[in-house]
C-alpha atoms as a PDB file:
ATOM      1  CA  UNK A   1     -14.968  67.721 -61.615  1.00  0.00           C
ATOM      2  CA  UNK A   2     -14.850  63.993 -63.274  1.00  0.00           C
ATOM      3  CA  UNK A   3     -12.808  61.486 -61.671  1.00  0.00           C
ATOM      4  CA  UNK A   4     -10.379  59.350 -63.668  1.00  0.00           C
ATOM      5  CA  UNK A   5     -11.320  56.016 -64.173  1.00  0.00           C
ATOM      6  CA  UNK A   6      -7.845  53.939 -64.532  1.00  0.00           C
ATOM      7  CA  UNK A   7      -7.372  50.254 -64.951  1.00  0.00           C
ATOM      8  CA  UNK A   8      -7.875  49.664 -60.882  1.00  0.00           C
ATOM      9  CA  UNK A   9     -11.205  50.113 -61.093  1.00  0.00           C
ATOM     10  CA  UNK A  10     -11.477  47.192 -63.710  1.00  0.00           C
ATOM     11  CA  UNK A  11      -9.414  45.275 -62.325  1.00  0.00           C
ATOM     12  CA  UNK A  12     -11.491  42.876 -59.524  1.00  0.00           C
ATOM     13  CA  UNK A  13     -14.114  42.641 -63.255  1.00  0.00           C
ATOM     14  CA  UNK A  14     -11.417  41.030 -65.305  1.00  0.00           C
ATOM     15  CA  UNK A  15      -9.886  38.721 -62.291  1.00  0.00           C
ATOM     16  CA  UNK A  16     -13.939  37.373 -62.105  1.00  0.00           C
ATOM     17  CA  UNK A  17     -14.076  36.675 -65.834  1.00  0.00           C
ATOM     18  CA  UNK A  18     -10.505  34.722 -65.969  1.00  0.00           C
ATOM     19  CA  UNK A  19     -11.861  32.628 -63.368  1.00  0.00           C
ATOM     20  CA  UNK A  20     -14.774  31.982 -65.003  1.00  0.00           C
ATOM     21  CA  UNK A  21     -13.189  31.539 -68.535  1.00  0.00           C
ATOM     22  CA  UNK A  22     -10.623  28.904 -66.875  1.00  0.00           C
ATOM     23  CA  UNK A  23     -13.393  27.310 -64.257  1.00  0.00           C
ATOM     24  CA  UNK A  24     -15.321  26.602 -67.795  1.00  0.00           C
ATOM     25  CA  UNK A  25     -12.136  25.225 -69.578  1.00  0.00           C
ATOM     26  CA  UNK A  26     -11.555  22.876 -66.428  1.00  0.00           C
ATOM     27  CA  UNK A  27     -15.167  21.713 -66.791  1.00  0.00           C
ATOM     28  CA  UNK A  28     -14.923  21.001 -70.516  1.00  0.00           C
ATOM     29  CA  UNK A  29     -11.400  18.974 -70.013  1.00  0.00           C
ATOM     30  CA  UNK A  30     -12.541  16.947 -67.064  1.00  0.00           C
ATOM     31  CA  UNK A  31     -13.573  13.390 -67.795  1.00  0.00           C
ATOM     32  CA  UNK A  32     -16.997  12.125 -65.913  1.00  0.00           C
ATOM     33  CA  UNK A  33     -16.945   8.727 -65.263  1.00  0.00           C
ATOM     34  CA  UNK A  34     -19.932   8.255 -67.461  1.00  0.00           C
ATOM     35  CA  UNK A  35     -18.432   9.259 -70.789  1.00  0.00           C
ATOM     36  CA  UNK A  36     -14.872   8.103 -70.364  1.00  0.00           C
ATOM     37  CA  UNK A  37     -15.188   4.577 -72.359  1.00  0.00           C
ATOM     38  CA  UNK A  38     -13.559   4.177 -75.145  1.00  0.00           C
ATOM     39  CA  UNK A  39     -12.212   8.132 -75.544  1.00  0.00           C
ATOM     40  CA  UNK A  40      -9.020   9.273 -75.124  1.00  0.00           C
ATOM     41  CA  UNK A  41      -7.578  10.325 -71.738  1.00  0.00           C
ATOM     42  CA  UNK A  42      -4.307  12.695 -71.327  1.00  0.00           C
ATOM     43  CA  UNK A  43      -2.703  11.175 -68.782  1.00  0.00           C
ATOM     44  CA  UNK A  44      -0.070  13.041 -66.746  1.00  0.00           C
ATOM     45  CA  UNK A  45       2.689  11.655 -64.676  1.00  0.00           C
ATOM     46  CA  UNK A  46       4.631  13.594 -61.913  1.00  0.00           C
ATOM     47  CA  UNK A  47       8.156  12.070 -62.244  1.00  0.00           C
ATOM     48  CA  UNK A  48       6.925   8.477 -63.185  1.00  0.00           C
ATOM     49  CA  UNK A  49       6.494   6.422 -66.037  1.00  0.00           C
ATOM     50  CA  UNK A  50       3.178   8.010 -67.510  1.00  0.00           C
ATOM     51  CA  UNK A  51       3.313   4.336 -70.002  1.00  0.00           C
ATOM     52  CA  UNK A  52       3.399   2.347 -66.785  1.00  0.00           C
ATOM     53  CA  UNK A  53       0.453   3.843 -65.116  1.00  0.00           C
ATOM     54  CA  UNK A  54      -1.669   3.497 -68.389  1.00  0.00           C
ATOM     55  CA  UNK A  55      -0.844  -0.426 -68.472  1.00  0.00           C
ATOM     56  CA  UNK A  56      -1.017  -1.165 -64.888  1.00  0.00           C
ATOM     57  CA  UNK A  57      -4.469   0.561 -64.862  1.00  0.00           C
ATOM     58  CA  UNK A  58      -5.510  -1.723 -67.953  1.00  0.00           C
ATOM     59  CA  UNK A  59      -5.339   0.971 -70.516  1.00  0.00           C
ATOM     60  CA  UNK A  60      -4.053   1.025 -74.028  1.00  0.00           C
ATOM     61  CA  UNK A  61      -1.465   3.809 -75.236  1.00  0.00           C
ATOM     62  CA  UNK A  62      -2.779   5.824 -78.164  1.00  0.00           C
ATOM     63  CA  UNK A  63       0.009   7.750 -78.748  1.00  0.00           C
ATOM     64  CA  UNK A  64       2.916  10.042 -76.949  1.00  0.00           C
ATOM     65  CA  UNK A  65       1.700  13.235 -75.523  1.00  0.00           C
ATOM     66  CA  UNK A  66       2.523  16.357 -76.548  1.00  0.00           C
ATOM     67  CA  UNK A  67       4.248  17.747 -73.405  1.00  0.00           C
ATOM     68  CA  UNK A  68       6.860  15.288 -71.591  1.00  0.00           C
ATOM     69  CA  UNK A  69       5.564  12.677 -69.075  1.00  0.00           C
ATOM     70  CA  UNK A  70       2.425  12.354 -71.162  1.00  0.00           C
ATOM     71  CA  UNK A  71       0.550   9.626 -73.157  1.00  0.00           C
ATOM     72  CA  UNK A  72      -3.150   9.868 -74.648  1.00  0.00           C
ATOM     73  CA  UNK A  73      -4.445   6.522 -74.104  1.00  0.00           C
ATOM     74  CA  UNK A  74      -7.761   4.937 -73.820  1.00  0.00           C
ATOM     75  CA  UNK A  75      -9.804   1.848 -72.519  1.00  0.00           C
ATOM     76  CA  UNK A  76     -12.947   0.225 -72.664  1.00  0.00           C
ATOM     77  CA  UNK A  77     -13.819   0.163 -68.722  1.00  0.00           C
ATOM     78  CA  UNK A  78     -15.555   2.837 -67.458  1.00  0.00           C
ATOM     79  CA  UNK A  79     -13.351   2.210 -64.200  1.00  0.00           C
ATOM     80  CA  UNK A  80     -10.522   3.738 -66.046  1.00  0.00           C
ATOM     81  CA  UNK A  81     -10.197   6.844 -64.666  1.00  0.00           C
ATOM     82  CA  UNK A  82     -10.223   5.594 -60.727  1.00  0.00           C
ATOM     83  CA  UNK A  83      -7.793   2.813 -61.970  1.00  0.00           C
ATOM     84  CA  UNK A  84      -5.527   5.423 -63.675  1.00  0.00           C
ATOM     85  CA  UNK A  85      -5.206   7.900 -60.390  1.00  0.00           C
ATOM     86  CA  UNK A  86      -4.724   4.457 -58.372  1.00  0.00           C
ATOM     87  CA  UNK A  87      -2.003   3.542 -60.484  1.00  0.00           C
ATOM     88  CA  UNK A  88       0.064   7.054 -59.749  1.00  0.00           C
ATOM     89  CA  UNK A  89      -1.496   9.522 -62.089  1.00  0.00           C
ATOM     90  CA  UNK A  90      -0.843  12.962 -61.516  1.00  0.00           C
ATOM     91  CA  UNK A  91      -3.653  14.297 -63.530  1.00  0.00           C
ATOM     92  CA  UNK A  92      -6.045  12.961 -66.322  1.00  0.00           C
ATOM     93  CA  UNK A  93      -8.011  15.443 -69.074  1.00  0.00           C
ATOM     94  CA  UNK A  94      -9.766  14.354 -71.681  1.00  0.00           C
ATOM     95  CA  UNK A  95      -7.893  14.515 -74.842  1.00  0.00           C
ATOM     96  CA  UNK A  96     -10.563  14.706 -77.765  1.00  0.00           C
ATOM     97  CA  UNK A  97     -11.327  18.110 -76.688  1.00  0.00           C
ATOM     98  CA  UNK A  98      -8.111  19.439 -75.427  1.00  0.00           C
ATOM     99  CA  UNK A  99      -5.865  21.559 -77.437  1.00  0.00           C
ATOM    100  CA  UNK A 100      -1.894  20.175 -77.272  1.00  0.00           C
ATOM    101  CA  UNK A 101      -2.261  17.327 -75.668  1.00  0.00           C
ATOM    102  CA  UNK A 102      -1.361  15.808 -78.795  1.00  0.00           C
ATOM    103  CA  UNK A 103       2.078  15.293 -80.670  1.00  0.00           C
ATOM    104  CA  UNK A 104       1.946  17.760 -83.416  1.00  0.00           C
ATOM    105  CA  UNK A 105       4.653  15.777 -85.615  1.00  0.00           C
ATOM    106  CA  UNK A 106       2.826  13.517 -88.084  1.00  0.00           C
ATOM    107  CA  UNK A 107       1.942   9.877 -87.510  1.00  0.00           C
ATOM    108  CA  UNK A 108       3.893   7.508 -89.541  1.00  0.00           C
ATOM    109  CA  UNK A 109       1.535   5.280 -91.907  1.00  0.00           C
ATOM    110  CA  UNK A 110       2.574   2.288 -93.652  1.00  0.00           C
ATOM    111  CA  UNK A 111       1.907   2.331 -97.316  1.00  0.00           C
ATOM    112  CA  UNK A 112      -1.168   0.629 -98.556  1.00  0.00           C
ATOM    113  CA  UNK A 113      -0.741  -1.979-100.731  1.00  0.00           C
ATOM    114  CA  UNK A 114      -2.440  -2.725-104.271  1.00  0.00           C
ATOM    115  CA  UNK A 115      -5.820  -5.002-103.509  1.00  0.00           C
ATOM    116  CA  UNK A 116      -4.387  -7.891-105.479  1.00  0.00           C
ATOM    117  CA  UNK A 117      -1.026  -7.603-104.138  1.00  0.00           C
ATOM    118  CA  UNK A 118      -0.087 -10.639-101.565  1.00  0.00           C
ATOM    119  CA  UNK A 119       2.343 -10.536 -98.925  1.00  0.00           C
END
């Protein structure tokens, strides 16, 4: 007689390759210090002033975040990312890869103006 394979069996398989599929997303979002310059950070704040910490750790806000207590900002000094958990930073990610870490509502432009227009 066959026994019945049920979903138990499977079960320590699948728990192996989420933590595999989410070790590799962690990898992906974490910034090394050597390509950090000059991209943009998501920089988390645990019940502080995630605006504060950017500009006390000598970074420049890009724009709001797309969760609350979140900016994407960047810097030129590859220091930024020691400076930024110094500062009070909860967590950094990289932003140029990461998916929502960005306001989804549209950036407002100003309107360009004719090339022989003065102002």
């Amino acid at each position: 007689m066959a026994q019945q394979v049920t979903w138990r069996c499977w079960l320590p398989a699948m728990l192996l390759a989420l933590a595999g599929v989410i070790a590799l997303a962690v990898a992906s979002l974490w910034p090394h210090r050597a390509d950090i310059a000059n991209r943009p950070l998501a920089v988390f704040a645990w019940n502080q002033d995630a605006i504060g910490i950017v500009v006390a750790a000598g970074g420049r806000i890009v724009r709001p975040g797309g969760v609350p207590g979140s900016v994407i900002a960047i810097a030129d000094d590859p220091e930024i990312l020691a400076n930024l958990y110094r500062s009070g930073a909860f967590l950094v990610l990289r932003a140029d890869t990461a998916v929502g870490c960005t306001d989804s509502r549209p950036t407002p432009t100003r309107p360009e103006r004719p090339s022989g227009e003065l102002s």
